[in-house]
N, C-alpha and C. Protein backbone atom coordinates (compact mmCIF):
# COMPACT_ATOMS: atom_id res chain seq x y z
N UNK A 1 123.74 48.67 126.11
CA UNK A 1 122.40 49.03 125.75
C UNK A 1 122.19 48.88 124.24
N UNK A 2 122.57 50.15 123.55
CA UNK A 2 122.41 50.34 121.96
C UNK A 2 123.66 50.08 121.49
N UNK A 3 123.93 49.13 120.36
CA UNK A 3 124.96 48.79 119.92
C UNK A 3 125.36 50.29 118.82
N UNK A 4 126.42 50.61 118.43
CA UNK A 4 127.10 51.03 117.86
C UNK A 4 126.24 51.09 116.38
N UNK A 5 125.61 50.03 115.62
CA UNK A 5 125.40 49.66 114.34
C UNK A 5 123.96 49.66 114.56
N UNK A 6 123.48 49.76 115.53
CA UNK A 6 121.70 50.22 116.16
C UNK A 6 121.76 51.28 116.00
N UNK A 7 122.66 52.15 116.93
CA UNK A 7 122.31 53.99 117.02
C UNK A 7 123.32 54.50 115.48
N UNK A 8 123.82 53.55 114.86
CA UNK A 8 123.84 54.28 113.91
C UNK A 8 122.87 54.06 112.27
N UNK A 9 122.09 53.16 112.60
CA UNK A 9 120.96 52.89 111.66
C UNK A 9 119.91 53.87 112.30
N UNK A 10 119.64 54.21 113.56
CA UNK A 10 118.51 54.88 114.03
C UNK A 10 118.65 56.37 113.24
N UNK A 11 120.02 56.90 113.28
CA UNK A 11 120.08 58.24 112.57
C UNK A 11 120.21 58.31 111.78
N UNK A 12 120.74 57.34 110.77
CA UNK A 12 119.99 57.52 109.31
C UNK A 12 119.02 57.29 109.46
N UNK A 13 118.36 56.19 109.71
CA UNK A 13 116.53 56.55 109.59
C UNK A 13 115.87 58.11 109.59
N UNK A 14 116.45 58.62 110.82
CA UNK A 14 115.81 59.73 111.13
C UNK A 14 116.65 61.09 110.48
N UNK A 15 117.54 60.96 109.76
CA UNK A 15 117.98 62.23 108.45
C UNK A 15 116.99 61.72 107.11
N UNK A 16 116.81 60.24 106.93
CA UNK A 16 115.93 59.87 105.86
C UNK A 16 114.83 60.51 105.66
N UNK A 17 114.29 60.83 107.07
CA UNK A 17 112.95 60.95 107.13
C UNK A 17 113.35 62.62 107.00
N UNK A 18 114.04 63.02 107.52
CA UNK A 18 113.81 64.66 107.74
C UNK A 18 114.18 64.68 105.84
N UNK A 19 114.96 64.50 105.07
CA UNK A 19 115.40 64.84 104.26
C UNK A 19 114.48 64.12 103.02
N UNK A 20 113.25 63.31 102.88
CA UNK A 20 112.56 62.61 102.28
C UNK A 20 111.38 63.44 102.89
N UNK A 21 110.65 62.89 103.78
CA UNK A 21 109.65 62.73 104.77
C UNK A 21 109.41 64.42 104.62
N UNK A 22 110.03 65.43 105.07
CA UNK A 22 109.57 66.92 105.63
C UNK A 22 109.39 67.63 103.99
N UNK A 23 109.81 67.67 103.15
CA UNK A 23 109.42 67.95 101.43
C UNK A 23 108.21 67.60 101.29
N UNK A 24 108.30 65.93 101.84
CA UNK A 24 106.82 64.97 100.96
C UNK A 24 105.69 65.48 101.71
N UNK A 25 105.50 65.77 102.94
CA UNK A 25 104.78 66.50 103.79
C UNK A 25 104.43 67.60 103.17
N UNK A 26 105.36 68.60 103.36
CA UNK A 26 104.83 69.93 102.71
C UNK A 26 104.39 70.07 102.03
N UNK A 27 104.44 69.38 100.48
CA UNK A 27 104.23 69.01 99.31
C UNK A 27 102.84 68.74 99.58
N UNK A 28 102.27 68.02 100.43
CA UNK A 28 101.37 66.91 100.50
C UNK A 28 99.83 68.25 101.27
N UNK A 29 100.57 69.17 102.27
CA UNK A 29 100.03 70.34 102.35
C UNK A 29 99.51 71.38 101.67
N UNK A 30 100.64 71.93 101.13
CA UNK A 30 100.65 72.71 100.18
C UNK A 30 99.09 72.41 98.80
N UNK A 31 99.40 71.07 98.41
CA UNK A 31 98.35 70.40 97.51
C UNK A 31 96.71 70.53 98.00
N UNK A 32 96.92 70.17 99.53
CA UNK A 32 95.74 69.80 99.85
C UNK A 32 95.33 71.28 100.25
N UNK A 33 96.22 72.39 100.51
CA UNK A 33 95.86 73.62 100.85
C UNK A 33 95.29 74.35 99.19
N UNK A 34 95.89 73.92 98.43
CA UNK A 34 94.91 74.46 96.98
C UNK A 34 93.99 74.03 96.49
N UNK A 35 93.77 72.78 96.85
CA UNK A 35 92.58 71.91 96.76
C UNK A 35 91.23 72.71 97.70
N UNK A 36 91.65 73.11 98.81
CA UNK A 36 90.82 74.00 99.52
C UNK A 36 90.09 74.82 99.16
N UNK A 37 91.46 75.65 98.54
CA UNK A 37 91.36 76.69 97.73
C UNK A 37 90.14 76.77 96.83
N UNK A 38 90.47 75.91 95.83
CA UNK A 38 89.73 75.59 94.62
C UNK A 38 88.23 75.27 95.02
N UNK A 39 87.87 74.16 96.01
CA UNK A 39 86.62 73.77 96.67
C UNK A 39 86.04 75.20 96.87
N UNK A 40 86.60 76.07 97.90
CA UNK A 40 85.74 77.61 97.94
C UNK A 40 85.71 78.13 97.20
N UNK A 41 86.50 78.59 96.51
CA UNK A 41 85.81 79.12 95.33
C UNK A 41 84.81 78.73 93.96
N UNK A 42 84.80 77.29 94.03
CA UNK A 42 83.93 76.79 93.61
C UNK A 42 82.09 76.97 94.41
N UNK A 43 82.33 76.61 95.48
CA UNK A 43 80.79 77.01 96.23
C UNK A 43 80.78 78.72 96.78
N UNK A 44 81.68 79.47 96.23
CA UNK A 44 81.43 80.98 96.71
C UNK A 44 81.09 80.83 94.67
N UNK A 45 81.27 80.64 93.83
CA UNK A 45 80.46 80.84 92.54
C UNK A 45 79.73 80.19 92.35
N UNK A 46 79.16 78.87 93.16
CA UNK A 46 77.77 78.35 93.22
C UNK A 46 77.00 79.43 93.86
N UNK A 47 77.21 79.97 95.14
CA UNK A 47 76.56 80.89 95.72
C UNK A 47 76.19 82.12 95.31
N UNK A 48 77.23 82.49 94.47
CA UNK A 48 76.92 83.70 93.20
C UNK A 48 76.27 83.16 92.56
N UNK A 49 75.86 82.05 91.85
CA UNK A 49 75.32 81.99 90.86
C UNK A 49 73.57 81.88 91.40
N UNK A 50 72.97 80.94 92.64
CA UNK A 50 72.31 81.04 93.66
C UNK A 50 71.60 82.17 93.78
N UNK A 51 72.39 83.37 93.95
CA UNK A 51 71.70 84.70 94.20
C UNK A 51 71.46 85.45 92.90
N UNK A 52 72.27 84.98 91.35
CA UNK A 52 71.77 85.41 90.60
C UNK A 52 70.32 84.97 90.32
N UNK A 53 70.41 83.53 90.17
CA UNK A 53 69.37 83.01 89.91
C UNK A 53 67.63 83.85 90.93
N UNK A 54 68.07 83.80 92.14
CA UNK A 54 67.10 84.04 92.94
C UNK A 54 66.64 85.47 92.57
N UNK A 55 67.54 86.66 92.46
CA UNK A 55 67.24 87.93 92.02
C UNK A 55 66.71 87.80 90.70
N UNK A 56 66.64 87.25 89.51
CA UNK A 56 66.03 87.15 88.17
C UNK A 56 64.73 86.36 88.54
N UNK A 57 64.77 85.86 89.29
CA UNK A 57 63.51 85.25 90.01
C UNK A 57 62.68 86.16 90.28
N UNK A 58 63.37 86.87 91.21
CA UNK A 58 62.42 87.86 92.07
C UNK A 58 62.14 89.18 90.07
N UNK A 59 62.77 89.69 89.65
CA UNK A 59 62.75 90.18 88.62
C UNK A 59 61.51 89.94 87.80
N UNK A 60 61.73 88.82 87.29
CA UNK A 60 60.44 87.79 86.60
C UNK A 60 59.32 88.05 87.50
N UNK A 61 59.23 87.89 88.90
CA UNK A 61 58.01 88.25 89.24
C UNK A 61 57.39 89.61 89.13
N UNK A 62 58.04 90.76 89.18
CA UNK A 62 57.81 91.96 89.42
C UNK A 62 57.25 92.38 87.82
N UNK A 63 57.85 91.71 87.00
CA UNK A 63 57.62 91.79 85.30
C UNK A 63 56.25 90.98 85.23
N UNK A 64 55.90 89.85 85.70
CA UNK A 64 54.30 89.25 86.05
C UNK A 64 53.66 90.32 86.40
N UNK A 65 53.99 90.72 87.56
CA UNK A 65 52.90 91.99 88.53
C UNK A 65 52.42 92.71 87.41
N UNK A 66 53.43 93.60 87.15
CA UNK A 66 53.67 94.47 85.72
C UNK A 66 52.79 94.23 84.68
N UNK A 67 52.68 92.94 84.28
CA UNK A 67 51.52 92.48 83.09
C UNK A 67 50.23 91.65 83.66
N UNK A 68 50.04 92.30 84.96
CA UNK A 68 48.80 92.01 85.48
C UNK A 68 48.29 92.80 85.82
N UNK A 69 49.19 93.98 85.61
CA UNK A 69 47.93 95.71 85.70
C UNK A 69 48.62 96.51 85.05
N UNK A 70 48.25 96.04 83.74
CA UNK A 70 48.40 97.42 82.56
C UNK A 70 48.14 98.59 82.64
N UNK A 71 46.99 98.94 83.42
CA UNK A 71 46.63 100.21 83.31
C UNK A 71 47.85 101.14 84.09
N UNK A 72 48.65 100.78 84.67
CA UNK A 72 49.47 101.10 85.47
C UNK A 72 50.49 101.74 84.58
N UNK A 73 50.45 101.46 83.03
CA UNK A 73 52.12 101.72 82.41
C UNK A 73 53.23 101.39 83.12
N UNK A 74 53.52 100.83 83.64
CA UNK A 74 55.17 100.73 84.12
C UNK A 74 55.38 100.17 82.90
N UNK A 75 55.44 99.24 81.95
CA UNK A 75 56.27 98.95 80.45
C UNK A 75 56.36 99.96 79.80
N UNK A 76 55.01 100.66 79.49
CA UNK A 76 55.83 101.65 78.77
C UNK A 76 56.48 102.82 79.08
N UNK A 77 56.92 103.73 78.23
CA UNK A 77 57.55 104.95 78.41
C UNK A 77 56.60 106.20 78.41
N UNK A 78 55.50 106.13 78.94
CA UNK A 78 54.83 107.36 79.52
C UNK A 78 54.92 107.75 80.56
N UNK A 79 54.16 108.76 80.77
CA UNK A 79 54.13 109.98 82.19
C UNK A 79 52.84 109.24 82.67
N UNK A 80 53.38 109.45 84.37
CA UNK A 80 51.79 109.23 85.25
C UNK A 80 50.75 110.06 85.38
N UNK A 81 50.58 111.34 84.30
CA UNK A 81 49.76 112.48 84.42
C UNK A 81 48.38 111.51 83.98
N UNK A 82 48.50 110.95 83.30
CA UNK A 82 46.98 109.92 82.79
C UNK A 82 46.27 109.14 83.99
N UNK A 83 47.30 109.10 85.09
CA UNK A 83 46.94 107.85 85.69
C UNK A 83 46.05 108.28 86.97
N UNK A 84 45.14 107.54 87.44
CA UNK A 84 44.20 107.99 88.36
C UNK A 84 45.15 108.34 90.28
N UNK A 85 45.10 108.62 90.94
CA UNK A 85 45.71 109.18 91.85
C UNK A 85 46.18 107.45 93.00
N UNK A 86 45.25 106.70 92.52
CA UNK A 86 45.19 105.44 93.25
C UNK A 86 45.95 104.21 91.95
N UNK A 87 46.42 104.98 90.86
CA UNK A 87 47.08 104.24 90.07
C UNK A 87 48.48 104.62 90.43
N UNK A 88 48.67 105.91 90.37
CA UNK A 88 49.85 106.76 90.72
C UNK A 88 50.36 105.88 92.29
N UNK A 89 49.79 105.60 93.08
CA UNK A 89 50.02 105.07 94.50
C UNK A 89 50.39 103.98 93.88
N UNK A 90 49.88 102.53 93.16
CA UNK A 90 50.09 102.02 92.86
C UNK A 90 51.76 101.67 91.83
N UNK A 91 51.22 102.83 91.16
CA UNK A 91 52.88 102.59 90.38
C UNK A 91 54.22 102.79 91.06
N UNK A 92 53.82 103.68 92.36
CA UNK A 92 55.08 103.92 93.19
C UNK A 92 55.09 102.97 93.87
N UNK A 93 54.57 101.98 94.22
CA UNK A 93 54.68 100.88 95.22
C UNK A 93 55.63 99.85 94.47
N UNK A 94 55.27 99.74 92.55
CA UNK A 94 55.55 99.03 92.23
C UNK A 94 57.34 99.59 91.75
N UNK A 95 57.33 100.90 91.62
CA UNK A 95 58.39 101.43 91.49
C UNK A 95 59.83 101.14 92.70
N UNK A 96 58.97 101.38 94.16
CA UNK A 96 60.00 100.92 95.31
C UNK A 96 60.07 99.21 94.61
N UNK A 97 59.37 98.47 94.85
CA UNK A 97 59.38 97.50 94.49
C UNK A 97 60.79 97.22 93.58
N UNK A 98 60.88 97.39 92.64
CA UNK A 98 61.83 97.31 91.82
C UNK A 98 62.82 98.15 91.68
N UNK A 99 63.11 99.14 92.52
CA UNK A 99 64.18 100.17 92.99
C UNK A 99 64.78 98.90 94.08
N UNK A 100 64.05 98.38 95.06
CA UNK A 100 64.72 97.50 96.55
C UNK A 100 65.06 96.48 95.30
N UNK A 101 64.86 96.13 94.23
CA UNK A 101 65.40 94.67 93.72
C UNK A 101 66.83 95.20 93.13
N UNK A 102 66.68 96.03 92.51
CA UNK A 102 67.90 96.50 92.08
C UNK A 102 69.10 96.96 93.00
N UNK A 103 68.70 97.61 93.85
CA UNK A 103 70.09 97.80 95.16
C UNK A 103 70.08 97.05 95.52
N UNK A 104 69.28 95.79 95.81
CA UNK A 104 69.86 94.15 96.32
C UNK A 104 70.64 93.70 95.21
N UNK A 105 70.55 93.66 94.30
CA UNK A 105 71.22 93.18 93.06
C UNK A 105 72.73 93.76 93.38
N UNK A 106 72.46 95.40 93.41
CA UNK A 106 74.06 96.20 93.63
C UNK A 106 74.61 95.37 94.35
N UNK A 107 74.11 95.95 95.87
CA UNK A 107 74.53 95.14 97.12
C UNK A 107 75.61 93.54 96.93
N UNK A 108 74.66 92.79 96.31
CA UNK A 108 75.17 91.67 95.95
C UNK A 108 75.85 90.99 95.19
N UNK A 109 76.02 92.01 94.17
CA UNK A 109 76.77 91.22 92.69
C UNK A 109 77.68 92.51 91.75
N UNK A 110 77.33 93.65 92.72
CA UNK A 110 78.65 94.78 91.82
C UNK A 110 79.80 94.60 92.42
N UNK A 111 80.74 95.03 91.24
CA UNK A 111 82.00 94.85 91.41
C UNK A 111 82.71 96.39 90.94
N UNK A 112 83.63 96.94 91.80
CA UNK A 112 84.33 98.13 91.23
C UNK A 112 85.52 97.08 89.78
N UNK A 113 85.62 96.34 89.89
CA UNK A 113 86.15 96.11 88.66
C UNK A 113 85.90 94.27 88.75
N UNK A 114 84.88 94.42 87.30
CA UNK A 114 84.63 93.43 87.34
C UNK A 114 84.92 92.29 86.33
N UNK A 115 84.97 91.47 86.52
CA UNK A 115 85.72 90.63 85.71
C UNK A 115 85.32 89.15 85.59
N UNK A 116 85.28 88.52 84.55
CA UNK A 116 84.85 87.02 84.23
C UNK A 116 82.86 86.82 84.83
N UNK A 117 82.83 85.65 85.30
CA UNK A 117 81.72 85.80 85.17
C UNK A 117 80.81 86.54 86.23
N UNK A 118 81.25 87.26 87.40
CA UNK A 118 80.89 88.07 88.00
C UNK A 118 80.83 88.95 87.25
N UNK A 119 80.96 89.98 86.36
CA UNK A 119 81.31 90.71 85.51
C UNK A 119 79.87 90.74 85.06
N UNK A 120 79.63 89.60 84.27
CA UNK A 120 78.66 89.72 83.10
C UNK A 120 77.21 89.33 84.12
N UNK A 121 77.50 88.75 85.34
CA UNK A 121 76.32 89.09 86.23
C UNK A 121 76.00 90.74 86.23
N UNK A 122 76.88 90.95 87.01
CA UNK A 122 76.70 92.28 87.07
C UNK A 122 75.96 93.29 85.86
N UNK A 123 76.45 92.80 84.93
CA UNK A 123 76.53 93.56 83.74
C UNK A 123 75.04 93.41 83.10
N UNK A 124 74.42 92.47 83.59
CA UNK A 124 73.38 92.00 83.03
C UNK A 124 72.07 92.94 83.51
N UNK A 125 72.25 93.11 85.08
CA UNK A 125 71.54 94.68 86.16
C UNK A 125 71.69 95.11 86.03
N UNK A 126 72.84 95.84 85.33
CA UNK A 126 73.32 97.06 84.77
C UNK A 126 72.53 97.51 83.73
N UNK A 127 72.52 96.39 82.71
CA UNK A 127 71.50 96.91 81.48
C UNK A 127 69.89 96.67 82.00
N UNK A 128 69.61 96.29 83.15
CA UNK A 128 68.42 96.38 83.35
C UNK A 128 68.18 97.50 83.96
N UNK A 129 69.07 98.00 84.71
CA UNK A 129 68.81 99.21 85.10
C UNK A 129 68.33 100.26 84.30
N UNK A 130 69.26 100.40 83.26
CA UNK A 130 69.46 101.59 82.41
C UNK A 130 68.76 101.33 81.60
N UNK A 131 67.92 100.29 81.10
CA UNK A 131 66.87 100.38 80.62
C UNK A 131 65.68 101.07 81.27
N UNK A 132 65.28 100.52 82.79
CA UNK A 132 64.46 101.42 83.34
C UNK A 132 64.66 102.79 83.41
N UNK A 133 65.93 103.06 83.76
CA UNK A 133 66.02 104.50 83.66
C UNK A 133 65.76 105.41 82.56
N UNK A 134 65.36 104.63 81.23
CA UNK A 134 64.85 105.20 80.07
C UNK A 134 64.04 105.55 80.23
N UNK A 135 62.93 104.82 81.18
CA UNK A 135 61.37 105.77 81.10
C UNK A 135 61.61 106.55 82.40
N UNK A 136 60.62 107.46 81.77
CA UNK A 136 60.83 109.23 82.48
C UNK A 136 60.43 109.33 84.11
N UNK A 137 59.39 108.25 83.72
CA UNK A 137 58.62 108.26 85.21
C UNK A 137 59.51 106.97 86.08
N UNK A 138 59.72 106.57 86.29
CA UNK A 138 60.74 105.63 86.70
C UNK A 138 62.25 106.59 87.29
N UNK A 139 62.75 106.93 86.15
CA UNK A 139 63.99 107.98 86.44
C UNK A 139 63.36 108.62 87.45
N UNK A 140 61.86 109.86 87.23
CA UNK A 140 62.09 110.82 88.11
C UNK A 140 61.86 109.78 89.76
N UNK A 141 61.08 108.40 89.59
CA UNK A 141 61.11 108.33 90.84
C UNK A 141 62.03 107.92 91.49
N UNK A 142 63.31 107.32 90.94
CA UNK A 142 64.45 107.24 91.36
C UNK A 142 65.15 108.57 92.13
N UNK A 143 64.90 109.38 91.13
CA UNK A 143 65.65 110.86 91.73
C UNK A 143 65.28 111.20 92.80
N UNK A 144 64.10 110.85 92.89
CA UNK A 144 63.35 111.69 94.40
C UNK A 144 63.16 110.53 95.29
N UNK A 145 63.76 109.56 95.54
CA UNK A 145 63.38 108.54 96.20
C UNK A 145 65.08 107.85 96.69
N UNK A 146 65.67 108.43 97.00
CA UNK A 146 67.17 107.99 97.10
C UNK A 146 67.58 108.14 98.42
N UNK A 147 66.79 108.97 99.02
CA UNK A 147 67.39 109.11 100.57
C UNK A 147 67.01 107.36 101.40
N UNK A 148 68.01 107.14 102.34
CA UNK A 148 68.06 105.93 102.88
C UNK A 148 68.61 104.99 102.33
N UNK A 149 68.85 105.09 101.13
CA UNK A 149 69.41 103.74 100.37
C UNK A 149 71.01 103.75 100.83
N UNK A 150 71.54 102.44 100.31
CA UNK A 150 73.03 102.05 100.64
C UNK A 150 73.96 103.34 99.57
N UNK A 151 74.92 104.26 100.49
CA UNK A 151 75.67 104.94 99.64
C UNK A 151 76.29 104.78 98.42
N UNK A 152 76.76 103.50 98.37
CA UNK A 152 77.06 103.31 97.51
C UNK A 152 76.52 103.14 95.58
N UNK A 153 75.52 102.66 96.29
CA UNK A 153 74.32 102.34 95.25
C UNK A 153 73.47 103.60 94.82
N UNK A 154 73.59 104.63 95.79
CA UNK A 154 73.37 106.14 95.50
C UNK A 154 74.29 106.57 94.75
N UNK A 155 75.55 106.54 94.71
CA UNK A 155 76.52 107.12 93.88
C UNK A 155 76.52 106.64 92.84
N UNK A 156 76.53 104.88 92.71
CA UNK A 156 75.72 104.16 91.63
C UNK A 156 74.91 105.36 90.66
N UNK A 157 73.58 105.36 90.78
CA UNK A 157 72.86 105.81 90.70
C UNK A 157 72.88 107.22 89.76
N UNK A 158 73.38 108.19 90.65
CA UNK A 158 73.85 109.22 89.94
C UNK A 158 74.56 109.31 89.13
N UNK A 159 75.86 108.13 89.41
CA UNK A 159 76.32 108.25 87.90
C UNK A 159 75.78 107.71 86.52
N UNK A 160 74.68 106.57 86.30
CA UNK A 160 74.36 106.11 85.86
C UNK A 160 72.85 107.73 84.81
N UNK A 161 72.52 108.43 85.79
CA UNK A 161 71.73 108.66 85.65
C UNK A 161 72.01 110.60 85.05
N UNK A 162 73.66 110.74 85.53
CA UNK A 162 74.27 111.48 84.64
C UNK A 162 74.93 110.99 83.16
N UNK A 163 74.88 109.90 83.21
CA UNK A 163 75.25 109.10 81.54
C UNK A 163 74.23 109.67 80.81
N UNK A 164 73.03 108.70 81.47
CA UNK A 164 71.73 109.37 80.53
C UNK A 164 71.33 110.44 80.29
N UNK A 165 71.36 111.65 81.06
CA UNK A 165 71.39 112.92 80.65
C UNK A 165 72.59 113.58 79.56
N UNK A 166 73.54 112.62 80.13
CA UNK A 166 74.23 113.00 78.74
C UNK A 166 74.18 112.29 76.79
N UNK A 167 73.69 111.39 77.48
CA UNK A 167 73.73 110.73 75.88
C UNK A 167 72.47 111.33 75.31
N UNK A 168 71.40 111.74 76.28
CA UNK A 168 70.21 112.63 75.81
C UNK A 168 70.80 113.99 75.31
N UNK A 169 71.32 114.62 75.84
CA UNK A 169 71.87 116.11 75.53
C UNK A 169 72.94 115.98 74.15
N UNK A 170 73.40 114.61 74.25
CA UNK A 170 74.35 114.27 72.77
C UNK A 170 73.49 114.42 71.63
């Protein structure tokens, strides 16, 4: 059948291959498995970046609304005692309004420890937050307006909003 100098070229061939061939493979895996890698996380920080974009979107609009009914104060830092009872309705609409943009923001882009450019997303709602929380009327409607929201973004919240009582009391 198989000569002697046949079946013994066939098994070197086939140690060649296991001992060449099964490395270059893995190798060849391994590569294409970080390449993977790299591809997702590339379109999971397109997709972060996507939802930043879209939330500063939505932001920008609510800041339009905002300077299309002054009489309303939401820019500045006054009390709604001035404001007519159908302005007051109004400013709380616009208040949920921008309370739901901000826990979508949480929701979507906080990090318990955040880092690189997720980080400075984050970081960026953060100071928008706590800017709103500077004016009085804003804060109190946060305070009284917290039931139902995502827990987390409640605890958020309070702590953010015990800072400010403290750097006020400093």
């Amino acid at each position: 059948m198989i000569g002697d100098g046949a079946l013994r070229l066939w098994e070197f061939l086939s140690y060649l291959v296991t001992v060449l061939g099964l490395p270059v493979a893995v190798l060849t895996i391994l590569r294409e498995l970080r390449a993977e890698r790299a591809n997702e996380a590339k379109e999971l920080e397109q997709r972060e970046d996507e939802i930043y974009v879209q939330l500063s979107q939505q932001y920008s609009s609510i800041l339009e609304a905002a300077l299309a009914h002054p009489e309303l104060d939401v820019l500045e830092a006054s009390t709604s005692e001035k404001l007519s009872p159908d302005q007051r309705r109004r400013q709380a609409i616009y208040y949920e309004m921008l309370m739901a943009l901000f826990e979508r923001a949480f929701i979507l882009l906080y990090e318990d420890a955040p880092s690189g450019q997720g980080g400075r997303r984050w970081g960026s709602w953060a100071d928008f937050f706590s800017y709103w929380l500077k004016r009085p009327d804003f804060a109190r409607y946060v305070e009284n307006n917290l039931q139902g929201e995502d827990p987390a973004f409640v605890a958020f919240v309070h702590r953010e909003l015990e800072r400010r009582s403290d750097v006020a009391a400093a």
